[in-house]
Protein backbone atom coordinates (compact mmCIF):
# COMPACT_ATOMS: atom_id res chain seq x y z
CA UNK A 1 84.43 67.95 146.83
CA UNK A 2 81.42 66.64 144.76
CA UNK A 3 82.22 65.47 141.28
CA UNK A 4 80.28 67.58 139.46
CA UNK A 5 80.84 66.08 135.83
CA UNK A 6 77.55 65.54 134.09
CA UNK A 7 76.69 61.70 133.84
CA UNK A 8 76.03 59.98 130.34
CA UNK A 9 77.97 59.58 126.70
CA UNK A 10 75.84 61.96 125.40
CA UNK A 11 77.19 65.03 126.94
CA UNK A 12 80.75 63.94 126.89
CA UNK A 13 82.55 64.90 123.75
CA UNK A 14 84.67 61.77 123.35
CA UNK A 15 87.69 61.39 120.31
CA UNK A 16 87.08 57.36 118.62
CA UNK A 17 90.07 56.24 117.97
CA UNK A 18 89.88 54.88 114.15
CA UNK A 19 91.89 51.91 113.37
CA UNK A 20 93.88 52.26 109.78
CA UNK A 21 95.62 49.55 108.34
CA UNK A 22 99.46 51.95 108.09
CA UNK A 23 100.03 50.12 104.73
CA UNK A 24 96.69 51.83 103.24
CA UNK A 25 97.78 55.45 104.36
CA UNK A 26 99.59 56.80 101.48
CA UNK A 27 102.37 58.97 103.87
CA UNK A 28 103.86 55.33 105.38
CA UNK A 29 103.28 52.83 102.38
CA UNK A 30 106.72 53.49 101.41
CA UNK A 31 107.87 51.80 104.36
CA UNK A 32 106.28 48.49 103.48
CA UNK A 33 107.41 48.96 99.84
CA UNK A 34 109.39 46.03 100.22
CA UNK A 35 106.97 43.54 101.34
CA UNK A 36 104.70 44.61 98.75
CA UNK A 37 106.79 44.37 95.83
CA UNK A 38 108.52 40.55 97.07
CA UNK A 39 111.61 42.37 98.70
CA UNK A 40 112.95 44.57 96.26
CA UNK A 41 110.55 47.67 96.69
CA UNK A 42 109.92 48.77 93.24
CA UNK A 43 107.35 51.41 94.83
CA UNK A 44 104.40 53.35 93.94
CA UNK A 45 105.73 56.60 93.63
CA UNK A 46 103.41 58.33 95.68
CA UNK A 47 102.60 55.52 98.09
CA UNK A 48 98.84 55.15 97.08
CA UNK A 49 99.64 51.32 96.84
CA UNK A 50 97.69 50.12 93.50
CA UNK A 51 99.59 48.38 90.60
CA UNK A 52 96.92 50.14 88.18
CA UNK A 53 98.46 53.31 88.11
CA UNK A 54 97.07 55.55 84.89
CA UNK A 55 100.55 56.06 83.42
CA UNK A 56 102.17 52.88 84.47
CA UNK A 57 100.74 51.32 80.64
CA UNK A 58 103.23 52.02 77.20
CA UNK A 59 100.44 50.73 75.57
CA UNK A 60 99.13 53.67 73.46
CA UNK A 61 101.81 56.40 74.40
CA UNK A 62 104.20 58.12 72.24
CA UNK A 63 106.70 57.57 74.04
CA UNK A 64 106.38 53.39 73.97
CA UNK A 65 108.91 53.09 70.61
CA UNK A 66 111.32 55.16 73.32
CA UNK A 67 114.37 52.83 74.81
CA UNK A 68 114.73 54.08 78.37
CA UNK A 69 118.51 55.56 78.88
CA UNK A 70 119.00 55.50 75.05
CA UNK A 71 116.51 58.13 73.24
CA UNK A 72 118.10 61.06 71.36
CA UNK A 73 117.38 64.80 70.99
CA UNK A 74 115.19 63.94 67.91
CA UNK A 75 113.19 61.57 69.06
CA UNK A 76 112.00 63.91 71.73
CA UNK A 77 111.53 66.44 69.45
CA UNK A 78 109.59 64.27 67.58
CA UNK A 79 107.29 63.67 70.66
CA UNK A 80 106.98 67.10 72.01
CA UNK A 81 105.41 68.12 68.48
CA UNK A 82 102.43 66.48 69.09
CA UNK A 83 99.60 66.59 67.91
CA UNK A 84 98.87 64.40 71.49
CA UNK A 85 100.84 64.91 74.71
CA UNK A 86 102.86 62.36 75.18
CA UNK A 87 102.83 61.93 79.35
CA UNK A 88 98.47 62.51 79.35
CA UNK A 89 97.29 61.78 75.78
CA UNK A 90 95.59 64.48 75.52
CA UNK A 91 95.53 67.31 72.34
CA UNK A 92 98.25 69.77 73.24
CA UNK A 93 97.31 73.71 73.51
CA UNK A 94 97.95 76.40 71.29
CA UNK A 95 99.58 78.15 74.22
CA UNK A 96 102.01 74.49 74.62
CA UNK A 97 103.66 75.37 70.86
CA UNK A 98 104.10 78.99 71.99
CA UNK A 99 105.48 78.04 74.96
CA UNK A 100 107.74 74.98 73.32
CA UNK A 101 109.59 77.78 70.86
CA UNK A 102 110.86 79.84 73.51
CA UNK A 103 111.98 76.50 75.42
CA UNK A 104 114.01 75.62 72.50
CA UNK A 105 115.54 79.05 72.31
CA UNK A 106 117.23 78.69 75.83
CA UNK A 107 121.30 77.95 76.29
CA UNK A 108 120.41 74.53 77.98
CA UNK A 109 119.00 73.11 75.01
CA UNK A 110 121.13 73.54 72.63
CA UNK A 111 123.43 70.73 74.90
CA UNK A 112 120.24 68.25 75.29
CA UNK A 113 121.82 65.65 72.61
CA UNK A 114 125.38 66.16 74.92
CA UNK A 115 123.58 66.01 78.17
CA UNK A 116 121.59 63.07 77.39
CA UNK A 117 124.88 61.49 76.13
CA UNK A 118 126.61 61.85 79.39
CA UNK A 119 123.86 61.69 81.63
CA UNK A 120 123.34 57.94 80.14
CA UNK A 121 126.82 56.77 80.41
CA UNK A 122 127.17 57.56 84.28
CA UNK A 123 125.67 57.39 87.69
CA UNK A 124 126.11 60.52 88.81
CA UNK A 125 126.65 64.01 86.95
CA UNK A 126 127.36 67.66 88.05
CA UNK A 127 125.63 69.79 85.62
CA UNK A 128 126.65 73.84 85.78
CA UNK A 129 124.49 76.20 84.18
CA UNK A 130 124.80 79.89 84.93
CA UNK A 131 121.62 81.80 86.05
CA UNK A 132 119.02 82.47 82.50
CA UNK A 133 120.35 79.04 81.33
CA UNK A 134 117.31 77.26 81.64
CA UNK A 135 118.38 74.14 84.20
CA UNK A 136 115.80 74.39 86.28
CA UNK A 137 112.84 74.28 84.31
CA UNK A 138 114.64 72.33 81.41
CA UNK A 139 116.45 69.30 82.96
CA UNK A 140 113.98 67.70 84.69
CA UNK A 141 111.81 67.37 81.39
CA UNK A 142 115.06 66.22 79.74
CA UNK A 143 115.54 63.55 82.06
CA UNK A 144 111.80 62.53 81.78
CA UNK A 145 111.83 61.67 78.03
CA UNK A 146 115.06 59.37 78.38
CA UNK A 147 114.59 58.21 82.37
CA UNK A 148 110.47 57.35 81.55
CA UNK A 149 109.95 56.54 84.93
CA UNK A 150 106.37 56.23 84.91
CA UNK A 151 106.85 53.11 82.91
CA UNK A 152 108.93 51.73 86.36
CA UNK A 153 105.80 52.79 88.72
CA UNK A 154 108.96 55.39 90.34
CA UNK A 155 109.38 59.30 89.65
CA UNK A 156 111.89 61.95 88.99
CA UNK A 157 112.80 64.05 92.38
CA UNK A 158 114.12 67.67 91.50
CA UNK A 159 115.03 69.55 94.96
CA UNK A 160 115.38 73.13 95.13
CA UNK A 161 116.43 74.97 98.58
CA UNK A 162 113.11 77.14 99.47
CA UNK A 163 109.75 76.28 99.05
CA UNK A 164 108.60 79.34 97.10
CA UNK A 165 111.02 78.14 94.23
CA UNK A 166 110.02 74.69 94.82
CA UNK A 167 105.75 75.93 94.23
CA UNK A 168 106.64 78.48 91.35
CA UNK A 169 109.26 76.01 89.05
CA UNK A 170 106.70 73.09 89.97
CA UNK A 171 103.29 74.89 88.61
CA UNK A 172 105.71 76.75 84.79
CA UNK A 173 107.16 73.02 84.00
CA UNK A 174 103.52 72.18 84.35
CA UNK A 175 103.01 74.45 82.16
CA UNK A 176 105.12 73.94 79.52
CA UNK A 177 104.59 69.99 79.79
CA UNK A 178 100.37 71.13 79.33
CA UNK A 179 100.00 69.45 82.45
CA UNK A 180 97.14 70.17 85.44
CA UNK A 181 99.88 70.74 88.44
CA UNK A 182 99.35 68.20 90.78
CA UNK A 183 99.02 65.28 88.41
CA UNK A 184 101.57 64.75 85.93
CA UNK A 185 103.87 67.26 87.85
CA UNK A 186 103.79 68.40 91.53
CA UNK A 187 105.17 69.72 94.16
CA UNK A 188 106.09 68.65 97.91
CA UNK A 189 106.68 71.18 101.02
CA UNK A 190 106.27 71.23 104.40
CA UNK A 191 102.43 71.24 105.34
CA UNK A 192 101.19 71.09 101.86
CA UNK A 193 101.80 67.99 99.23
CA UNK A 194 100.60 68.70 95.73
CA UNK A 195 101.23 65.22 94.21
CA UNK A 196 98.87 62.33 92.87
CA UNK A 197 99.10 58.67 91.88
CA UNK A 198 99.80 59.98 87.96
CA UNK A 199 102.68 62.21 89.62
CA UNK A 200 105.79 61.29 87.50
CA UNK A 201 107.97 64.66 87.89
CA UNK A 202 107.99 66.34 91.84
CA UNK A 203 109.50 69.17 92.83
CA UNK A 204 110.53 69.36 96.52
CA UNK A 205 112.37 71.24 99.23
CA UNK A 206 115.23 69.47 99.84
CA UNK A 207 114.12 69.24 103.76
CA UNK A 208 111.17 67.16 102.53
CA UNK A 209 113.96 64.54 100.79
CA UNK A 210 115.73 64.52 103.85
CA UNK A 211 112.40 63.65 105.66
CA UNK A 212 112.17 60.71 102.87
CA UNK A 213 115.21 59.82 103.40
CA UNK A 214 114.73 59.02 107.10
CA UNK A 215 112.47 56.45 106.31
CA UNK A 216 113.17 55.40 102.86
CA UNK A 217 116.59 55.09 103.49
CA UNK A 218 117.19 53.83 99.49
CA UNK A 219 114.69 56.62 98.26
CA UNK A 220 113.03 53.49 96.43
CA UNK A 221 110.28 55.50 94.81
CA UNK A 222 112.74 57.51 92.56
CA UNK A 223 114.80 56.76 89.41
CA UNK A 224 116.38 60.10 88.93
CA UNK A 225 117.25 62.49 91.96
CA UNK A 226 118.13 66.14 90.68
CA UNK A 227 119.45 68.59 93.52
CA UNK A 228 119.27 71.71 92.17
CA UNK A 229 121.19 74.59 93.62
CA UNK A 230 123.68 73.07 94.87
CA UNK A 231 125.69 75.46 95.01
CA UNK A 232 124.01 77.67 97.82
CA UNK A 233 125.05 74.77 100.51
CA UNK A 234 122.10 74.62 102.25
CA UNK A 235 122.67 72.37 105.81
CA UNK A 236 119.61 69.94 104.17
CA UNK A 237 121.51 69.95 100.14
CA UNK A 238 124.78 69.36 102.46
CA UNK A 239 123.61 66.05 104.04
CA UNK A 240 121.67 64.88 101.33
CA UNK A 241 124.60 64.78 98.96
CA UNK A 242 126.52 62.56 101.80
CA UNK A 243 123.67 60.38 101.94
CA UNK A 244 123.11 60.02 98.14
CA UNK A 245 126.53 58.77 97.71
CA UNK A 246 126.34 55.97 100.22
CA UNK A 247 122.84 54.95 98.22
CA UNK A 248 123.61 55.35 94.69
CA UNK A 249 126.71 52.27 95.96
CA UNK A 250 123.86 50.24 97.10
CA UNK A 251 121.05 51.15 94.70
CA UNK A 252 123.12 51.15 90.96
CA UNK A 253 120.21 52.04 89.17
CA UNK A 254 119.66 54.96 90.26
CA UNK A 255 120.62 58.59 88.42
CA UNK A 256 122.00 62.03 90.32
CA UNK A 257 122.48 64.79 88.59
CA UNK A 258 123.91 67.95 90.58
CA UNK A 259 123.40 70.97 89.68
CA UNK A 260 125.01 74.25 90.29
CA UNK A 261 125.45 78.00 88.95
CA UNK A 262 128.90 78.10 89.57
CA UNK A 263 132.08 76.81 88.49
CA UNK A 264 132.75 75.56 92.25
CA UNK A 265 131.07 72.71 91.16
CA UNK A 266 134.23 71.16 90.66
CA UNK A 267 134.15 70.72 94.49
CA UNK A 268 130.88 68.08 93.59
CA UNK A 269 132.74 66.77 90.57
CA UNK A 270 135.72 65.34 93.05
CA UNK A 271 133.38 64.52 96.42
CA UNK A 272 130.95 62.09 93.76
CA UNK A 273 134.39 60.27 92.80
CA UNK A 274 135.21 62.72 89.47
CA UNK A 275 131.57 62.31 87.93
CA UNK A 276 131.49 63.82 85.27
CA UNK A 277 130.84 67.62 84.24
CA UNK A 278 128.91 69.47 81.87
CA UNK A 279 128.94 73.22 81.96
CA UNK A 280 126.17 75.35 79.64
CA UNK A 281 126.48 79.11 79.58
CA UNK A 282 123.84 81.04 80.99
CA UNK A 283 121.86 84.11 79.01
CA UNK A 284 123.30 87.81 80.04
CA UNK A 285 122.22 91.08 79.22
CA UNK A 286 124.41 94.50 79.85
CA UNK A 287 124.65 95.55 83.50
CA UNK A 288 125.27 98.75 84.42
CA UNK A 289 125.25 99.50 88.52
CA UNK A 290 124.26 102.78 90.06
CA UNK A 291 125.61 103.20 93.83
CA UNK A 292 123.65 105.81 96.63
CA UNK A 293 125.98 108.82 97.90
CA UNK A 294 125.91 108.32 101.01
CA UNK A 295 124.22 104.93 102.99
CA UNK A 296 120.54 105.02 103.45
CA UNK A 297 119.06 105.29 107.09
CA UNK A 298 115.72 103.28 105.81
CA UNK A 299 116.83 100.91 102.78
CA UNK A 300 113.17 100.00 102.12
CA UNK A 301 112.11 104.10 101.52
CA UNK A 302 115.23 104.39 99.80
CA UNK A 303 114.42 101.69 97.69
CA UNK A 304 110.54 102.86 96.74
CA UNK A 305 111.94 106.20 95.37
CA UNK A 306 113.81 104.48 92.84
CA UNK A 307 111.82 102.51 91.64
CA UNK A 308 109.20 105.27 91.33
CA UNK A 309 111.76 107.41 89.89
CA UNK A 310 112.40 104.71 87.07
CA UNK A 311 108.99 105.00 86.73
CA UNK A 312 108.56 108.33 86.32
CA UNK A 313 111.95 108.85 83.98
CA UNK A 314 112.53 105.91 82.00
CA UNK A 315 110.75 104.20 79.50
CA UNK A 316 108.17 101.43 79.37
CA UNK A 317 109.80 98.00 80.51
CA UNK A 318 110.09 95.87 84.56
CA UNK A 319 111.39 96.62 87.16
CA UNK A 320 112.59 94.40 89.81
CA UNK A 321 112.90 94.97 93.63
CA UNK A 322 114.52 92.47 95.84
CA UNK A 323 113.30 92.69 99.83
CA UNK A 324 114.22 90.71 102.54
CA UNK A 325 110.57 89.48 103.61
CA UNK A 326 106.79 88.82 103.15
CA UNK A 327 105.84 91.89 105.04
CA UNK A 328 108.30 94.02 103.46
CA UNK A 329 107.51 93.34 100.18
CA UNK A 330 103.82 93.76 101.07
CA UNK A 331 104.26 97.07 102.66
CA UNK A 332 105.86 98.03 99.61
CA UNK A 333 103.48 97.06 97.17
CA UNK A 334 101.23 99.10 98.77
CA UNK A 335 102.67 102.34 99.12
CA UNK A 336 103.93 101.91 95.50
CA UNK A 337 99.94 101.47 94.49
CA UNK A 338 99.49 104.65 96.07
CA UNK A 339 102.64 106.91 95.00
CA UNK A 340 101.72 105.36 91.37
CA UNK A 341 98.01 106.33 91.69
CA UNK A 342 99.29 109.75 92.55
CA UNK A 343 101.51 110.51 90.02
CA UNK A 344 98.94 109.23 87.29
CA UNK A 345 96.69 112.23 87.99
CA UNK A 346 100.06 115.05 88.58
CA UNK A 347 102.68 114.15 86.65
CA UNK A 348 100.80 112.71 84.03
CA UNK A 349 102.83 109.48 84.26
CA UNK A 350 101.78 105.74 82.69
CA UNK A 351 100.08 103.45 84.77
CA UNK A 352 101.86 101.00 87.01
CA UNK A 353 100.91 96.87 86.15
């Protein structure tokens, strides 16, 4: 049979094959952290590889009178007052002060001075805060005004175990630090990395550590690892906390706090060699639970009538629906537009936001 290919470069679509030095692509340069920093690997945090990183300086910064691992309560009080952020520089927002008074308001920080005691003192510490106590959000900034690890060239890792949680908790801390999301603070999950080369506090699924970890075995480019939600046992939060115990032995400057929202975290407390603990109770509010007759053939239907029946029957305030998917809770959305729409013009009911 005749080769019937047409002749010539100029009608063959042909791939070039780009040589790129691996130590100038910022998703290996942690691997040759070592020979770049004479052996010990101090590390760019985000692997971009240049020793003038913006917040890498004191010089200027309200936080350069701060002694890392020894700063109180007040002193980062002091700081987050203003008038000038102190992680940027930059004049804080009116919406930053609003934002700062309801921070101070939560459970969580009215144990800062007694976290920052304890989480100076040791290596490792399981932290328990029940759910409305404000550990997600709050900790990680905590650690950030005694830990100051973009004065090391490192950052502060803060897993969580899904990646909605991991977007969400990344982009309000950015908010409440006045922060564009994606410099200061970020995020990291699979397919999408919202971090730069000013990046000083990420927030990760704990899958994406584990990825880290298979290649940065010492996790070089942090000086505080936080696994949040600890207490849901994920398979990747499982492994992790195996492997950060055989690092923090070989790398003793490095911080782990665990968190959890339950009191098993006395389990942690005895598999980290009795770290420490530090429980903070969480903000609750009167429950009272209604149960169906009789079990509901279609959960989701089921579950639309109430909620439109709260609207229709109770007073102004939320409501909150928990489905099991993205398509459910689409669906739902939408027929709830409609029923709403409806009963605006019939029952002379309140608008639905």
């Amino acid at each position: 049979m005749a080769d019937r290919r047409p002749d010539g470069d100029g009608n063959r679509a042909k791939r070039q094959k780009i040589d790129m030095d691996p130590q100038a692509n910022p998703y290996l340069a942690h691997m040759y952290e070592d020979s770049l920093n004479n052996g010990y690997g101090n590390g760019y945090a985000n692997g971009y590889g240049s020793s003038s990183r913006p917040n890498g300086s004191q010089n200027g910064s309200s936080l350069s009178g701060f002694k890392r691992h020894a700063s109180t309560m007040a002193e980062a009080h002091a700081a987050e007052d203003g008038p000038n952020n102190p992680f940027n520089g930059t004049s804080l927002s009116p919406r930053y002060f609003g934002i700062l008074k309801t921070r101070r308001g939560l459970p969580v920080h009215a144990q800062r001075d007694e976290f920052l005691q304890m989480y100076q003192k040791t290596q490792i510490l399981v932290f328990v805060g029940e759910t409305g106590s404000g550990k997600t959000t709050q900790i990680p900034q905590f650690v950030l005004f005694d830990d100051l690890p973009h004065f090391q060239n490192k950052m502060v890792a803060c897993t969580q175990p899904r990646r909605v949680a991991a977007m969400s908790v990344a982009q309000r801390v950015a908010q409440e630090m006045d922060v564009t999301l994606g410099e200061e603070v970020g995020y990291s999950i699979r397919f999408e990395d919202k971090t730069s080369q000013k990046t000083m506090l990420k927030y990760m699924t704990d899958g994406m550590l584990l990825r880290e970890a298979m290649n940065d075995h010492n996790l070089q480019r942090y000086s505080t690892i936080i696994l949040d939600e600890a207490h849901e046992r994920t398979l990747a939060t499982d492994i992790l906390m195996g492997l950060l115990k055989e690092v923090a032995i070989r790398r003793p400057d490095l911080k782990i706090v665990i968190m959890s929202a339950t009191l098993d975290a006395q389990k942690f407390q005895r598999y980290f060699n009795d770290a420490p603990l530090l429980a903070v109770p969480g903000r609750t509010h009167p429950v009272e639970i209604f149960y169906t007759p009789e079990p509901e053939r279609d959960y989701v239907e089921a579950a639309l009538r109430t909620v439109l029946q709260i609207h229709a029957t109770e007073p102004e305030g939320d409501i909150l629906l928990f489905l099991t998917g993205e398509e459910e809770i689409e669906d739902a959305c939408r027929k709830i537009g409609l029923e709403a729409d409806e009963m605006i013009r019939e029952a002379d009911a309140g608008p639905l936001k």
